[in-house]
Protein backbone atom coordinates (compact mmCIF):
# COMPACT_ATOMS: atom_id res chain seq x y z
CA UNK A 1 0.00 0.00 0.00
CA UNK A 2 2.85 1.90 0.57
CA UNK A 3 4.37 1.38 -2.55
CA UNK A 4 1.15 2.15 -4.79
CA UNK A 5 -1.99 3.87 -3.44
CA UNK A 6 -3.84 2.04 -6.13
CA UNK A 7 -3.22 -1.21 -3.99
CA UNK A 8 -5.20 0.71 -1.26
CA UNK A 9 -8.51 0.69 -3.40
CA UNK A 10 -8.00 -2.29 -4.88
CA UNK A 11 -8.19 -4.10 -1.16
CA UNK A 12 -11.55 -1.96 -0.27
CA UNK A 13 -13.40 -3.39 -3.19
CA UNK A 14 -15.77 -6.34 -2.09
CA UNK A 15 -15.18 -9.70 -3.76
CA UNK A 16 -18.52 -11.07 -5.99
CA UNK A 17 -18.56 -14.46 -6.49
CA UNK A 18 -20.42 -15.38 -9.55
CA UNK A 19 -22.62 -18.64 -8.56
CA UNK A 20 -23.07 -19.61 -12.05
CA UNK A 21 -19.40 -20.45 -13.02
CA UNK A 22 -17.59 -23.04 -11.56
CA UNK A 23 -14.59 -22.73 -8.99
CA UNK A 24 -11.27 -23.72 -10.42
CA UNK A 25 -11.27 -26.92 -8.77
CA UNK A 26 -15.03 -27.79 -9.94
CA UNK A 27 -14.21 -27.50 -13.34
CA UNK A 28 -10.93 -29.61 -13.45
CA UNK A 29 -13.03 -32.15 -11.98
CA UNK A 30 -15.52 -31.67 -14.76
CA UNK A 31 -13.54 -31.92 -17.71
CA UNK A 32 -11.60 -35.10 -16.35
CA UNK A 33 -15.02 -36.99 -15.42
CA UNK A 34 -16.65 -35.72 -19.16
CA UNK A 35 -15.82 -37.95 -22.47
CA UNK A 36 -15.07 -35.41 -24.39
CA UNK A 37 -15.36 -36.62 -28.91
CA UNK A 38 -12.14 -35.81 -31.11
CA UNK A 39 -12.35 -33.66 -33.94
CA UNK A 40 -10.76 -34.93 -37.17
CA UNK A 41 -8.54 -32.05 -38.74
CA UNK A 42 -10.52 -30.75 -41.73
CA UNK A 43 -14.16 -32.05 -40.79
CA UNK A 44 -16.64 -29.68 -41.83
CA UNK A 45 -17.77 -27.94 -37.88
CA UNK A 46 -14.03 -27.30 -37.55
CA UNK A 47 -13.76 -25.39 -40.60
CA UNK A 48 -17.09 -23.64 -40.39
CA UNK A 49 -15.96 -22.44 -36.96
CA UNK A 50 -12.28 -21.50 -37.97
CA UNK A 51 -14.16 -19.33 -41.47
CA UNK A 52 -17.03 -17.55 -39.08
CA UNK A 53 -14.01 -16.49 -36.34
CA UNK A 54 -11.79 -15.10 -38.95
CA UNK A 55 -14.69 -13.48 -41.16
CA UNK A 56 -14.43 -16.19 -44.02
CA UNK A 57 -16.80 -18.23 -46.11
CA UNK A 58 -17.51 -21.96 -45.15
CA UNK A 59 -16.51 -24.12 -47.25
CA UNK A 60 -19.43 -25.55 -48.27
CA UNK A 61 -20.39 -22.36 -49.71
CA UNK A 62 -17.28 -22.70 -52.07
CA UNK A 63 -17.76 -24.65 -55.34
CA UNK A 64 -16.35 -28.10 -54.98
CA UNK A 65 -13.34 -29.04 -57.50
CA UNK A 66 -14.03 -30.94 -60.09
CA UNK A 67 -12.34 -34.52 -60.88
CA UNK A 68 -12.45 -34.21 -64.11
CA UNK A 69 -10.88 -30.66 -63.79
CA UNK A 70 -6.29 -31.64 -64.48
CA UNK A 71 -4.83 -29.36 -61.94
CA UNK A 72 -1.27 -29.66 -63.60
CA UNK A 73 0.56 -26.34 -64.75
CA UNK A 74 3.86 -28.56 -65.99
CA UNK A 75 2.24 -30.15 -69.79
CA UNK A 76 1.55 -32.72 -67.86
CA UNK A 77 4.57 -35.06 -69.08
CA UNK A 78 4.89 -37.38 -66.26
CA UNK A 79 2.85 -39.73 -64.07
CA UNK A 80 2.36 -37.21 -61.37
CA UNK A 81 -0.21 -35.85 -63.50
CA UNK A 82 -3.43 -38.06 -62.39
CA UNK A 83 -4.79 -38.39 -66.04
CA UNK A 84 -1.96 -39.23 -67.28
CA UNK A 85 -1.53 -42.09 -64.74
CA UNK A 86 -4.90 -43.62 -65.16
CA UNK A 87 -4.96 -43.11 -69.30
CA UNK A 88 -7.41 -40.37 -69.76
CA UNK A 89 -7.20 -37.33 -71.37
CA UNK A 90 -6.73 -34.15 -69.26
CA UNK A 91 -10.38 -31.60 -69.61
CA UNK A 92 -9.86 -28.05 -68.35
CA UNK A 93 -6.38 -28.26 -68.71
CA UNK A 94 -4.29 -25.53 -66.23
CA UNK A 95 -1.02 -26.28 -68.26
CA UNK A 96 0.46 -22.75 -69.78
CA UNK A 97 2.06 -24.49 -72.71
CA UNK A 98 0.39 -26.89 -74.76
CA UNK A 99 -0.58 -30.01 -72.86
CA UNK A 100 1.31 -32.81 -73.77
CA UNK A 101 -0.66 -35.75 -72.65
CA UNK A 102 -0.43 -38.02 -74.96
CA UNK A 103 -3.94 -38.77 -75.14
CA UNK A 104 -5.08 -35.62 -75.73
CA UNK A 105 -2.73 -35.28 -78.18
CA UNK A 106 -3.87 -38.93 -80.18
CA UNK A 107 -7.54 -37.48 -80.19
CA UNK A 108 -5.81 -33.74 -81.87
CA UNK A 109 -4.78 -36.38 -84.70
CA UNK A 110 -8.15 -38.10 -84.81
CA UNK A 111 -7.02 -41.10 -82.71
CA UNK A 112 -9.91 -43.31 -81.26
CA UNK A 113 -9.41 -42.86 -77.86
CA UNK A 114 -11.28 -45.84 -76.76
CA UNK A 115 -8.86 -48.70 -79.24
CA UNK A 116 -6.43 -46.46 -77.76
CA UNK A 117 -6.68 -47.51 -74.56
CA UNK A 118 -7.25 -51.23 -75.45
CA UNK A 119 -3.69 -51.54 -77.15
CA UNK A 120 -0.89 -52.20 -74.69
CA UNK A 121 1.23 -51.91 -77.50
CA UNK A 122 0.45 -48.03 -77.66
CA UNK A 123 0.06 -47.63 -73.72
CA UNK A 124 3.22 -49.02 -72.75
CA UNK A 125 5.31 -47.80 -75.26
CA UNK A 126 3.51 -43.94 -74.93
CA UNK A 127 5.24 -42.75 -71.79
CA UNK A 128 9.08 -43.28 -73.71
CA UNK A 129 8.20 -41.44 -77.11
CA UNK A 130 10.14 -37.42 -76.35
CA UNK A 131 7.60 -35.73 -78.67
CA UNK A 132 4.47 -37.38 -79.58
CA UNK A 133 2.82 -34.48 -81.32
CA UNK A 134 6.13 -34.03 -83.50
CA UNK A 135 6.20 -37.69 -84.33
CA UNK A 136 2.71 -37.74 -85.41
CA UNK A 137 2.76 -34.59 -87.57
CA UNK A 138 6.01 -36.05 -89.54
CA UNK A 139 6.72 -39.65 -89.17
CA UNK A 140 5.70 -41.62 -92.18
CA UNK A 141 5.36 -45.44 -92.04
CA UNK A 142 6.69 -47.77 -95.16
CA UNK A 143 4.10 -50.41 -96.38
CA UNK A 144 6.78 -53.93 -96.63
CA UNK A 145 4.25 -55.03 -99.54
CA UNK A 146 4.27 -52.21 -102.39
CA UNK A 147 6.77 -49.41 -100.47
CA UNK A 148 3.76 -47.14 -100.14
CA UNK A 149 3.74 -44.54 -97.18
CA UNK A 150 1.15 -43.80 -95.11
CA UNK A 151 1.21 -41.10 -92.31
CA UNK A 152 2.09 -42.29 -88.54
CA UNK A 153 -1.12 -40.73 -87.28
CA UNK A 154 -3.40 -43.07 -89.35
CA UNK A 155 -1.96 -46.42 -88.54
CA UNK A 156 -1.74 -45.62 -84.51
CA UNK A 157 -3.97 -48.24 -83.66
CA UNK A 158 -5.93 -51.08 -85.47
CA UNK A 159 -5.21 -52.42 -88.58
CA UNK A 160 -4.11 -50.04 -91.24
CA UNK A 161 -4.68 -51.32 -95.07
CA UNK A 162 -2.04 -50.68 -97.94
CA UNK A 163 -3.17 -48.28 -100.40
CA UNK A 164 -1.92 -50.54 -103.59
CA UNK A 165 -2.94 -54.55 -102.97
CA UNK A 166 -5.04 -53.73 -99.73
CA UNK A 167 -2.61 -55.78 -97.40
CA UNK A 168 -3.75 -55.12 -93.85
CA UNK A 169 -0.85 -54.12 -91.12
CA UNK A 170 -0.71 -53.50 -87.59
CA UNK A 171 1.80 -50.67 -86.24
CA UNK A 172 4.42 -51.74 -83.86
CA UNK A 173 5.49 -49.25 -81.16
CA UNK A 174 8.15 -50.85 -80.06
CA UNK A 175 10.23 -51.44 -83.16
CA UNK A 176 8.44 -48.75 -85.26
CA UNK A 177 7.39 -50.95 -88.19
CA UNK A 178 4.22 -52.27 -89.73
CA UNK A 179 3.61 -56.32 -88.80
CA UNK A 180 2.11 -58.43 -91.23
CA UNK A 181 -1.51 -59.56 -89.95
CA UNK A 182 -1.08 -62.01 -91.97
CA UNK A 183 1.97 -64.30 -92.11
CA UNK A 184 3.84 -62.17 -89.09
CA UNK A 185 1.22 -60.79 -87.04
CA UNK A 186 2.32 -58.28 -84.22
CA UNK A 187 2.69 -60.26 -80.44
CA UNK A 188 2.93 -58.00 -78.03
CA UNK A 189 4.19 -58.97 -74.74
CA UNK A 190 2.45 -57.10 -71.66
CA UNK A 191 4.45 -58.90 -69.39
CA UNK A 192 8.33 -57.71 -70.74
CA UNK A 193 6.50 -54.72 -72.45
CA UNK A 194 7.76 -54.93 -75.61
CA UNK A 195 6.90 -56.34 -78.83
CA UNK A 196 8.32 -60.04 -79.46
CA UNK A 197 8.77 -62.35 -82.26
CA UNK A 198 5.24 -63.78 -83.27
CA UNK A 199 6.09 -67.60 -82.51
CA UNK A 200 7.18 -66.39 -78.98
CA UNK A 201 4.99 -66.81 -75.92
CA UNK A 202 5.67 -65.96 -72.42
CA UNK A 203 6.28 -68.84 -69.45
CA UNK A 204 4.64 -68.35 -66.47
CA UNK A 205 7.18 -70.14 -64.29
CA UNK A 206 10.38 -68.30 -65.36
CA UNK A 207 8.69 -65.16 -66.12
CA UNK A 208 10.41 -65.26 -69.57
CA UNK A 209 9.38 -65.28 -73.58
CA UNK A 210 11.15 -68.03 -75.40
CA UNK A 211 10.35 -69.24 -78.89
CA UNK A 212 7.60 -71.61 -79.30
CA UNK A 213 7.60 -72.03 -82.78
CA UNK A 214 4.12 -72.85 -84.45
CA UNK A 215 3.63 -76.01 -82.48
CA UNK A 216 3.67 -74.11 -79.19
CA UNK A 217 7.04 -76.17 -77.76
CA UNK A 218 7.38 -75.55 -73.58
CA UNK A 219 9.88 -73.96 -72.24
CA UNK A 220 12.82 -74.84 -72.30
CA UNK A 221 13.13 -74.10 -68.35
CA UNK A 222 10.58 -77.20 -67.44
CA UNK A 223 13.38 -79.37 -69.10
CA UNK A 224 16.09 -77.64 -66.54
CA UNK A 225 17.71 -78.73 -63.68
CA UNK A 226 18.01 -75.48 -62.29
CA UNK A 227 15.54 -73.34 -59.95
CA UNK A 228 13.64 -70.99 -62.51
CA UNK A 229 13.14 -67.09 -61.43
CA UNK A 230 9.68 -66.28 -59.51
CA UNK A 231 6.90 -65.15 -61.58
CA UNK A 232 7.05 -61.22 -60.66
CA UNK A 233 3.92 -60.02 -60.49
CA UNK A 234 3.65 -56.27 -60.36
């Protein structure tokens, strides 16, 4: 009091005790004897009360984002793009540059998207070509039959027909050349991802294509002595 005469009215005030609250000690006791339920981060009362104390608008007043909507600003030239990694084309594209996924870019040339995605030929081999839209503007394909060419963007998928004696091909991505349907038709292996020679076939117990010739021989690892390899199964 000496110090401070401030102290001095401060004592001579009357203490009010508020009967409605609880005394320190009460409400201790009440919070450990009440289950009290988590919040998740993110649920939808958390955010609505975090908006309305700092003046914002909930969330669910916000237009949701669409999946079909590509969020990538790159050109979407890897897997981290999520239309690229499931095989669709990207729709409202956020990319500056030209998108570059390569199936939007098949259906720019008139590519049907939907044999598209049935050839494993083409959706393997996609992901390794530099420039796709280059490729397709300029690469020209040489018929074997009558040495007719015929543009790279017609014979993408299916079976393309030579202009001169009508001999029907089907386009190899792996080794860039038409396959005879014919005589040499195209075998593509899904497993080794490439495309093989037609009298191979792949052996499920050492995970391996070997040549089976046109009697469909085994393999020559059921004949072995030694352990084969695992079948790897991604």
């Amino acid at each position: 009091m000496r110090f401070d005469p401030r102290f001095s009215a401060l004592l001579r005030i009357p203490i009010k005790t508020d009967t409605s609250k609880l005394s320190p000690e009460q409400s201790l006791a009440h919070r450990l004897l009440t289950p009290t339920k988590r919040k998740r981060p993110g649920t939808d009362e958390e955010t609505t009360a975090v908006s309305e104390e700092h003046g914002l608008e909930s969330d669910s007043k916000l237009p949701r984002w669409s999946s079909n909507k590509c969020s990538c600003t790159a050109g979407c030239t890897t897997r981290r793009c999520h239309c690229v990694r499931s095989g669709d084309k990207c729709q409202q594209c956020s990319c500056a540059a030209p998108c570059k996924n390569p199936m939007n870019i098949l259906e720019e040339f008139g590519v049907n998207l939907a044999e598209a995605k049935n050839d494993s030929c083409l959706v393997q081999t996609l992901p390794k070509v530099y420039d796709l839209r280059t490729l397709l503007r300029e690469r020209t394909v040489l018929t074997p039959c009558c040495g007719k060419r015929i543009p790279l963007k017609n014979c993408c998928v299916g079976v393309v027909e030579c202009p001169e004696c009508e001999s029907e091909y089907r386009y190899s991505w792996c080794s860039g050349d038409l396959c005879d349907e014919e005589n040499r038709p195209r075998n593509h292996c899904e497993i080794c991802e490439r495309c093989r020679d037609y009298r191979d076939r792949h052996c499920s117990r050492c995970n391996k294509c070997y040549f089976a010739g046109s009697y469909d021989f085994p393999c020559p690892c059921s004949n072995s002595n030694q352990d084969c390899y695992k079948l790897k199964i991604s």
